[in-house]
Protein backbone atom coordinates (compact mmCIF):
# COMPACT_ATOMS: atom_id res chain seq x y z
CA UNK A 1 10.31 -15.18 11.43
CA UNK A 2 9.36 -12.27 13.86
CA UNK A 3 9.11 -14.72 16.60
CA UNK A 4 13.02 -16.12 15.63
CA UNK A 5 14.55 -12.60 15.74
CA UNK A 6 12.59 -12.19 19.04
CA UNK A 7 14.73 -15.24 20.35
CA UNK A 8 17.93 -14.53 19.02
CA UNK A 9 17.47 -10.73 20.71
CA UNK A 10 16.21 -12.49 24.45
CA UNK A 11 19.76 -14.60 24.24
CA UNK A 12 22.01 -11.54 24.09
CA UNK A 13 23.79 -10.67 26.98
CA UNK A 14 23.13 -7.32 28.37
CA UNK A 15 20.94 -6.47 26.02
CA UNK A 16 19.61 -3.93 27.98
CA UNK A 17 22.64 -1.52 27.49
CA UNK A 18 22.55 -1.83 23.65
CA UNK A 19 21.89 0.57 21.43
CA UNK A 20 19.09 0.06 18.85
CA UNK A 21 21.76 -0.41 15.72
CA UNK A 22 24.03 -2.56 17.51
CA UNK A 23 20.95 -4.76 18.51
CA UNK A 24 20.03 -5.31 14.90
CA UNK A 25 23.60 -6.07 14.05
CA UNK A 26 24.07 -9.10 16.38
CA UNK A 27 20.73 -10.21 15.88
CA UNK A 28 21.15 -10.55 12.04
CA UNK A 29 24.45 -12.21 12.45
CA UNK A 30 23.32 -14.64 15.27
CA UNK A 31 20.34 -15.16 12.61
CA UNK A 32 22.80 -16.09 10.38
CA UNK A 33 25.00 -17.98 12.10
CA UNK A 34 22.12 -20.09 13.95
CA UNK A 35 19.12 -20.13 10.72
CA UNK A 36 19.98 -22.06 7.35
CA UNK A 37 17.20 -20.52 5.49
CA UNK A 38 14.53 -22.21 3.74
CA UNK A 39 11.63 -21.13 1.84
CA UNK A 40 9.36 -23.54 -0.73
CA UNK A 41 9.28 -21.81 -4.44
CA UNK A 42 6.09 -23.10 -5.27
CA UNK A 43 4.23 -22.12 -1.72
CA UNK A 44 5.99 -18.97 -2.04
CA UNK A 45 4.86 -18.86 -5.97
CA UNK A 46 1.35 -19.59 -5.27
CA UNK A 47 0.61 -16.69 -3.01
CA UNK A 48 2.04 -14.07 -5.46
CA UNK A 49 -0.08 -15.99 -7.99
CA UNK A 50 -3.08 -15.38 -5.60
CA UNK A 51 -2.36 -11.90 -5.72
CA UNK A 52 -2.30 -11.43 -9.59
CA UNK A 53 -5.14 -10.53 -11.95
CA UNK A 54 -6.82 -13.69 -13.47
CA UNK A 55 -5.33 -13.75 -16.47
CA UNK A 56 -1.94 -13.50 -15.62
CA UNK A 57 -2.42 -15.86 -13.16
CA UNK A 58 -3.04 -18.41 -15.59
CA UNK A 59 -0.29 -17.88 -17.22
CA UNK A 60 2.09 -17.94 -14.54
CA UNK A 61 0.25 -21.43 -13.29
CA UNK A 62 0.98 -22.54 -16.19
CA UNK A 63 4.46 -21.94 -15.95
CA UNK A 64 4.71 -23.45 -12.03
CA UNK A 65 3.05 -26.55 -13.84
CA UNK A 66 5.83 -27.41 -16.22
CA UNK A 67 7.98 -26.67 -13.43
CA UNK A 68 6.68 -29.23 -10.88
CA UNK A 69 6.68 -31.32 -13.86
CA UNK A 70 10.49 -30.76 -14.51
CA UNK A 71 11.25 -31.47 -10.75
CA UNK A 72 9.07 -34.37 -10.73
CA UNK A 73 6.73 -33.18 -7.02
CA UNK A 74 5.28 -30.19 -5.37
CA UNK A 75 8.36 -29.30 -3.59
CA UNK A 76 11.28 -27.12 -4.69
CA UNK A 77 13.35 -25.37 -1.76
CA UNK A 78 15.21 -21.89 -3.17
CA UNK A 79 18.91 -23.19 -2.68
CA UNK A 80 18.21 -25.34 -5.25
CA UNK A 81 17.85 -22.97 -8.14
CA UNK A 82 20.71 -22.43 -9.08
CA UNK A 83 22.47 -21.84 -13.19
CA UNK A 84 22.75 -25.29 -14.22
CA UNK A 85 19.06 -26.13 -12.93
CA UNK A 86 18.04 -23.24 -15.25
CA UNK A 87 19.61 -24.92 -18.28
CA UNK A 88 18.14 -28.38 -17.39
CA UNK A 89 14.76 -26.72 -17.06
CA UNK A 90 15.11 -25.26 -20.19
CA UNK A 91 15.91 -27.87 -22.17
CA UNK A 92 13.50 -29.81 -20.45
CA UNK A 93 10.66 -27.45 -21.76
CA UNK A 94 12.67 -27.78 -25.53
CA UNK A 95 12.38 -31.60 -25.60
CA UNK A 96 8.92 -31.88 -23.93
CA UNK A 97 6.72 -33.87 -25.54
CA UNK A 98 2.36 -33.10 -25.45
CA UNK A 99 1.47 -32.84 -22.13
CA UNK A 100 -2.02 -33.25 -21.78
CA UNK A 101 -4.44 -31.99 -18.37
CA UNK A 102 -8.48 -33.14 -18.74
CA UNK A 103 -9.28 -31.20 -22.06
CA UNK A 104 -6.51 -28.78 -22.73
CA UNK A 105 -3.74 -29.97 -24.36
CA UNK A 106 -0.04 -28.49 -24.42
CA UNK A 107 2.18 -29.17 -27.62
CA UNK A 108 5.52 -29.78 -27.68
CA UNK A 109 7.87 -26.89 -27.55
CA UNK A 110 10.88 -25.96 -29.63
CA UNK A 111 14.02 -23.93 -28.74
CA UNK A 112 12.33 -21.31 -30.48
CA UNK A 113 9.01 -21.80 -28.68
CA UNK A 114 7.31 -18.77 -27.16
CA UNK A 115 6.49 -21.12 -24.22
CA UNK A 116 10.26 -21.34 -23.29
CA UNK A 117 10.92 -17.92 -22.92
CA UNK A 118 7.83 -17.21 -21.40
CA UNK A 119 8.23 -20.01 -18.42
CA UNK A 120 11.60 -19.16 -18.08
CA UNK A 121 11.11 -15.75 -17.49
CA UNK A 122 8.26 -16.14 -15.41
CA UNK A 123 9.90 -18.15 -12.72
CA UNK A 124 12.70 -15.63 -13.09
CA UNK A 125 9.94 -13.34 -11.82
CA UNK A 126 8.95 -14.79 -9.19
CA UNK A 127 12.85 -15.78 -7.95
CA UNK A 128 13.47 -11.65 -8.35
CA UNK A 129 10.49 -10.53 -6.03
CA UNK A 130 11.56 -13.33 -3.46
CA UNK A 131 14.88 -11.33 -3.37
CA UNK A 132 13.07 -8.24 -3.07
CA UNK A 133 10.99 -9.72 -0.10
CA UNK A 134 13.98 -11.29 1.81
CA UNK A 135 16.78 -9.92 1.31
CA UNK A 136 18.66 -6.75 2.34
CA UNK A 137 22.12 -5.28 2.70
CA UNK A 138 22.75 -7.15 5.53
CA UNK A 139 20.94 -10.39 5.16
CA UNK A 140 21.08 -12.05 2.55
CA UNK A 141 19.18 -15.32 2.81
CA UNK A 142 18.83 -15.93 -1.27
CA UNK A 143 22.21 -15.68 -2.55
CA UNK A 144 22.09 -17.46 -5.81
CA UNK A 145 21.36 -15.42 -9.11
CA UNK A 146 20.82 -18.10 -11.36
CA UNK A 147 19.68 -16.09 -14.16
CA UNK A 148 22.79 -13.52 -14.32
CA UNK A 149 24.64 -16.39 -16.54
CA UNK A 150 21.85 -18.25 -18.11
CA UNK A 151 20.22 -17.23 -21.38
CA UNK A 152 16.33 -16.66 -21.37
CA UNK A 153 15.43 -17.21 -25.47
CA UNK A 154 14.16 -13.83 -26.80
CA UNK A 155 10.19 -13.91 -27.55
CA UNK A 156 9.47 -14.57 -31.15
CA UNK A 157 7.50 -12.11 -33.05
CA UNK A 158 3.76 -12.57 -32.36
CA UNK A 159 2.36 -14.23 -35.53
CA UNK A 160 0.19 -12.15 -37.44
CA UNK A 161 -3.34 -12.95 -37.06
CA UNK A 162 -5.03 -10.85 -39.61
CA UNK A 163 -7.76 -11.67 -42.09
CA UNK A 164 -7.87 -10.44 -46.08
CA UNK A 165 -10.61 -8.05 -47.03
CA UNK A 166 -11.65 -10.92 -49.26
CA UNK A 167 -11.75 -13.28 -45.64
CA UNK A 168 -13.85 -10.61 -43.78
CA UNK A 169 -16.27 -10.58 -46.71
CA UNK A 170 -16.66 -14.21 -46.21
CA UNK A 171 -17.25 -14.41 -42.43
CA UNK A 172 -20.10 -11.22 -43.16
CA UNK A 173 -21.12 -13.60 -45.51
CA UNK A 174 -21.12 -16.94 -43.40
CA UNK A 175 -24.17 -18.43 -42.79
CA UNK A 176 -24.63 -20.26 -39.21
CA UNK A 177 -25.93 -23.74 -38.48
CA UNK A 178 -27.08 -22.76 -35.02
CA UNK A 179 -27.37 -20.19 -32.18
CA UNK A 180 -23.85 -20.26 -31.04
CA UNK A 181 -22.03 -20.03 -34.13
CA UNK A 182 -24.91 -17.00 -34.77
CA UNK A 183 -23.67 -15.67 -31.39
CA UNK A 184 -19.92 -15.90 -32.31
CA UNK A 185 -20.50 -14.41 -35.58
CA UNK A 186 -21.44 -11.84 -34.15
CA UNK A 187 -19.48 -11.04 -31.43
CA UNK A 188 -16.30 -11.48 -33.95
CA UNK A 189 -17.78 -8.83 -35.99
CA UNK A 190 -18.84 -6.22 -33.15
CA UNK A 191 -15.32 -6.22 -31.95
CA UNK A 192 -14.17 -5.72 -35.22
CA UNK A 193 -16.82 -2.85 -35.81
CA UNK A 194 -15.97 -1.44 -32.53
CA UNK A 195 -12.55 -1.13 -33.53
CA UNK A 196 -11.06 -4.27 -32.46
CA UNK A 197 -12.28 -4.27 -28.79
CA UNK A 198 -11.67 -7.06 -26.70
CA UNK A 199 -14.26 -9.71 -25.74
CA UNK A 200 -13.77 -8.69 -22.02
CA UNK A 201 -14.64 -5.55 -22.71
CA UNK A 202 -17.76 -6.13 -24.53
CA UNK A 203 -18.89 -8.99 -21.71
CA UNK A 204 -18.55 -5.69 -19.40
CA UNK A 205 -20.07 -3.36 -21.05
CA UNK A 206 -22.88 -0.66 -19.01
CA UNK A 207 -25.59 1.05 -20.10
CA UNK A 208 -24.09 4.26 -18.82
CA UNK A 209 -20.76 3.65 -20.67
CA UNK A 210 -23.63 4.08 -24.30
CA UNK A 211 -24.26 7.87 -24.67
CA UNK A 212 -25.52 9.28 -27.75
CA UNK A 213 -24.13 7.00 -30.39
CA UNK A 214 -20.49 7.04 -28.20
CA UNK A 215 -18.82 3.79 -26.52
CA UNK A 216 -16.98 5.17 -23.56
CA UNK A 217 -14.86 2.70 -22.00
CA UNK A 218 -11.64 1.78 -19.92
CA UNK A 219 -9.71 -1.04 -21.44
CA UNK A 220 -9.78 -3.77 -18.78
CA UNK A 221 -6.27 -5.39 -20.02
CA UNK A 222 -4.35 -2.17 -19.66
CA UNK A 223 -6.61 -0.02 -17.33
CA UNK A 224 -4.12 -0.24 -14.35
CA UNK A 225 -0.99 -0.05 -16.17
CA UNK A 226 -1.95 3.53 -17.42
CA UNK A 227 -2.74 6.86 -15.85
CA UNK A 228 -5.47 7.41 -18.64
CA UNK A 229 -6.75 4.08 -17.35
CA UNK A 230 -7.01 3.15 -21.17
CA UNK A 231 -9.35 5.41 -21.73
CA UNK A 232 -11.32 4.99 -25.55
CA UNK A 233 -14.15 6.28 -27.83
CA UNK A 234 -15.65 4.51 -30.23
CA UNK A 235 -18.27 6.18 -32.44
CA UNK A 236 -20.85 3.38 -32.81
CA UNK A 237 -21.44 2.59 -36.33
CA UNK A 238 -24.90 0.94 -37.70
CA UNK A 239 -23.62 -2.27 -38.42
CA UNK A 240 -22.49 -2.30 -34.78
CA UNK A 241 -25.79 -0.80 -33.71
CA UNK A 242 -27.46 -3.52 -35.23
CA UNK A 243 -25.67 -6.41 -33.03
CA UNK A 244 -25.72 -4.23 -29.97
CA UNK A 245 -29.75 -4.05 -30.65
CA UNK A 246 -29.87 -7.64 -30.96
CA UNK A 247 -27.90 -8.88 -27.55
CA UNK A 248 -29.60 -5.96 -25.66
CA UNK A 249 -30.13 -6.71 -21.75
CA UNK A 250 -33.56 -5.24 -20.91
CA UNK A 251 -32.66 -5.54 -17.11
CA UNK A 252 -29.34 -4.73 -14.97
CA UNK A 253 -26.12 -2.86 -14.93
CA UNK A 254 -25.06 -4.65 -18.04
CA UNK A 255 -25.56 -3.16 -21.63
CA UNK A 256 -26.00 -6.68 -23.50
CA UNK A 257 -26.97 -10.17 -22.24
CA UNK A 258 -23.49 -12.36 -22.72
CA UNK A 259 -23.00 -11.25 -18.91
CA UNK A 260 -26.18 -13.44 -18.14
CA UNK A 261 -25.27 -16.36 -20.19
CA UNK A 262 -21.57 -17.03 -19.05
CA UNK A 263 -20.33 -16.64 -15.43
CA UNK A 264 -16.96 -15.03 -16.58
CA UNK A 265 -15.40 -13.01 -19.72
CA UNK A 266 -12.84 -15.59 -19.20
CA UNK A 267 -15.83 -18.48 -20.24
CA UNK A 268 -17.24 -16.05 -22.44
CA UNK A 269 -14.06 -15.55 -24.85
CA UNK A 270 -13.69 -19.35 -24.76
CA UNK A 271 -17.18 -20.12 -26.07
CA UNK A 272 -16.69 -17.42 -28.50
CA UNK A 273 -13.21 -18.80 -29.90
CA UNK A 274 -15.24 -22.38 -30.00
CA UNK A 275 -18.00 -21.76 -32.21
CA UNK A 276 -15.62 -19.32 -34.43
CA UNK A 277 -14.13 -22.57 -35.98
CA UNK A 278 -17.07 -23.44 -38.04
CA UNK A 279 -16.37 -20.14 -40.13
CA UNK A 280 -12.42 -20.90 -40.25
CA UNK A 281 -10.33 -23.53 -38.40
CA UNK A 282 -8.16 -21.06 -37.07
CA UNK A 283 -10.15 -17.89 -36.15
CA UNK A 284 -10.20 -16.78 -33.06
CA UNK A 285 -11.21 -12.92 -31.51
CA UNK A 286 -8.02 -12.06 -31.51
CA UNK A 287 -8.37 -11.82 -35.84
CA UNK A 288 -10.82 -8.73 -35.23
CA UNK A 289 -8.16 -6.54 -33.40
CA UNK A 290 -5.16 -7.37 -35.89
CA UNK A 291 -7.50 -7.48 -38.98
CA UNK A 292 -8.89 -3.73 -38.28
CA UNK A 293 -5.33 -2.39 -38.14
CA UNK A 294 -4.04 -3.88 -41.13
CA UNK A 295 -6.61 -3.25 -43.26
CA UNK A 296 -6.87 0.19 -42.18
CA UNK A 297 -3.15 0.97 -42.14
CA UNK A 298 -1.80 -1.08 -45.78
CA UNK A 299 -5.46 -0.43 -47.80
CA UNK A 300 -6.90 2.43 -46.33
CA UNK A 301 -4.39 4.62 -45.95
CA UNK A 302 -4.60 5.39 -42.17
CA UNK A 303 -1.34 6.73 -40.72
CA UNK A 304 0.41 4.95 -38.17
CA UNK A 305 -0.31 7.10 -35.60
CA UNK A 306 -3.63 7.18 -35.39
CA UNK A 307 -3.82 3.26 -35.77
CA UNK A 308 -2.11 3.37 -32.67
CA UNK A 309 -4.21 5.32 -31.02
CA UNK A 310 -7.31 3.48 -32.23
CA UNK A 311 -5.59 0.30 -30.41
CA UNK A 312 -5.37 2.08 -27.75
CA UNK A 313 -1.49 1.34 -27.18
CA UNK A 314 0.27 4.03 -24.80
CA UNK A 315 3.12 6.17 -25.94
CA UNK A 316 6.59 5.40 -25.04
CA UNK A 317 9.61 7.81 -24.43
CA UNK A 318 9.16 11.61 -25.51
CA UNK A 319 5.60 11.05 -26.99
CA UNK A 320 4.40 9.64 -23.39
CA UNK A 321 5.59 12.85 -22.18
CA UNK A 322 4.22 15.20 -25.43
CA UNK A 323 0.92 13.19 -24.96
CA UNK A 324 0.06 14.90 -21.26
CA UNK A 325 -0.03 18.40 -23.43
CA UNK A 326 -2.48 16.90 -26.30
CA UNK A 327 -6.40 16.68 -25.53
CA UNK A 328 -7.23 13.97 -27.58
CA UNK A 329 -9.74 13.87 -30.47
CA UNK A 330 -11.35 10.27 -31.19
CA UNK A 331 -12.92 11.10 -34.28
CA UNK A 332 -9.66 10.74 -36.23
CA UNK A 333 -10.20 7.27 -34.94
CA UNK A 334 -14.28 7.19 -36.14
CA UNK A 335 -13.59 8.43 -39.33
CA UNK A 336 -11.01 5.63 -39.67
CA UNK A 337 -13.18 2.71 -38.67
CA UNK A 338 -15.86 4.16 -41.05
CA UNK A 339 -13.54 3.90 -43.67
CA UNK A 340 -12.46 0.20 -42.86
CA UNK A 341 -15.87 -1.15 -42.35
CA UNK A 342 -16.84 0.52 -45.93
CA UNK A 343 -13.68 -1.31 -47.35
CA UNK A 344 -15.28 -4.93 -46.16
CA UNK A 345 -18.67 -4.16 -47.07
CA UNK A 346 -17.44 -3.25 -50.11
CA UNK A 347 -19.17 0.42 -50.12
């Protein structure tokens, strides 16, 4: 591109007695007179994708997938995007059936599908910073909005994932058939003990981040986002103790050993998920997190607010700003956890 503007600036006449902002005006319009632009989406997709944090780059791959699926190949220039291709792309993803890649498979998708929304919104993304990138007040090489008229489907409520007190009793209770399900067990029930903290976060956790009895961590999934860097505390509780004891790394960085056995958090999670279907067919980590706050908001009694702050969500509106002024005290949040974890164990 810098080598193009470089031409179209050598063919002016007389260059030499223009000023600087009359230069840039011919240029640009000799650029646009001379230069149909063109620019791939999914070349231009895959380098912001490269730039992403893993796990949102998966999901936005995902997305570009379906897409080249919808188109049919690998290319798709930017002029054609426009409103109705949006509408045939989205009912595409409505009327999709299983798509299957190796051993992951994708089900079909409804209208109402998460999925829908998600993809569209995604490639809506990525069309908005390609605007951003290219074009300005007096170039503008990506003229077509195609999203101003179409409708991206509101997000559905995320299902509740939450287990009974009853349920928890029974995974405590389960008895595994072999190491992994022993290891997923367990995991499952640290994060829940730890106050519903993500498998990431326990694959990462340091021996200096352990300091008398207190978990001191950044929350990986939100750490950038924030300007507490997701700070938490979690007052470690015996039954916790007693798992941390048992997956203890004697060598390394690392507090336990799950660093050691899987390459990634990513693979990590996955085995964990795995092996969690022998307990239940549909349990997954993700039941630890949602399972701590309901119990400990609808049957013990825990105000909202500080179930919020034990999931570590950040404040919006006034109480962002009020927050700033507040030194926070995490044993609200220890004294809560004790009082779920004596709910399940039925103390």
């Amino acid at each position: 591109l810098l080598k193009e503007y470089r031409a179209a600036a050598s063919a002016i006449a007389q260059a030499q007695f223009i000023d600087a902002d009359e230069m840039a005006s011919l240029v640009k319009a000799s650029m646009k007179r001379e230069k149909v632009f063109r620019l791939d989406f999914f070349e231009y997709a895959d380098k912001k994708i490269a730039e992403m944090k893993p796990k949102t780059a998966e999901i936005y791959r995902t997305s570009m997938n379906a897409l080249r699926r919808f188109v049919g190949g690998t290319h798709l220039d930017f002029s054609e995007i426009n409103y109705n291709f949006i509408l045939k792309f989205k009912r595409f993803l409505e009327t999709e059936p299983p798509v299957t890649f190796g051993k992951q498979t994708y089900k079909a998708k409804s209208a109402s599908s998460r999925a829908v929304s998600l993809y569209l919104s995604n490639v809506r993304a990525i069309f908005n910073r390609a605007i951003d990138e290219f074009n300005d007040d007096d170039y503008e090489p990506i003229r077509k909005l195609p999203f101003k008229r179409s409708t991206i489907p509101p997000q559905p409520m995320t299902k509740h994932r939450t287990l009974t007190k009853e349920q928890m009793q029974a995974v405590i209770g389960y008895a595994p058939q072999n190491e992994l399900q022993s290891l997923a067990k367990d995991v499952f029930l640290l994060s829940f003990y730890l106050v519903g903290m993500n498998t990431a976060d326990i694959y990462t956790i340091r021996r200096s981040d352990l300091k008398d009895g207190i978990l001191t961590y950044n929350r990986i999934k939100t750490a950038s986002r924030r300007q507490d860097k997701a700070l938490m505390q979690v007052r470690v509780e015996p039954e916790a103790d007693s798992i941390l004891k048992r997956y203890a790394n004697e060598h390394g960085d690392y507090l336990l050993t799950f660093a050691k056995r899987y390459a990634t958090a990513h693979a990590f999670n996955g085995a964990v998920n795995e092996h969690l279907k022998a307990i239940l067919p549909y349990l997954t980590t993700y039941y630890a997190r949602h399972t701590w706050a309901t119990l400990a908001r609808n049957e013990c009694g825990v105000d909202f607010d500080t179930v919020h702050f034990a999931l570590n969500h950040a404040k919006t509106g006034d109480g962002r700003v009020t927050d700033i002024y507040i030194e926070r005290d995490f044993s609200r949040i220890w004294e809560a956890n004790r009082k779920v974890i004596d709910l399940v164990l039925g103390l």
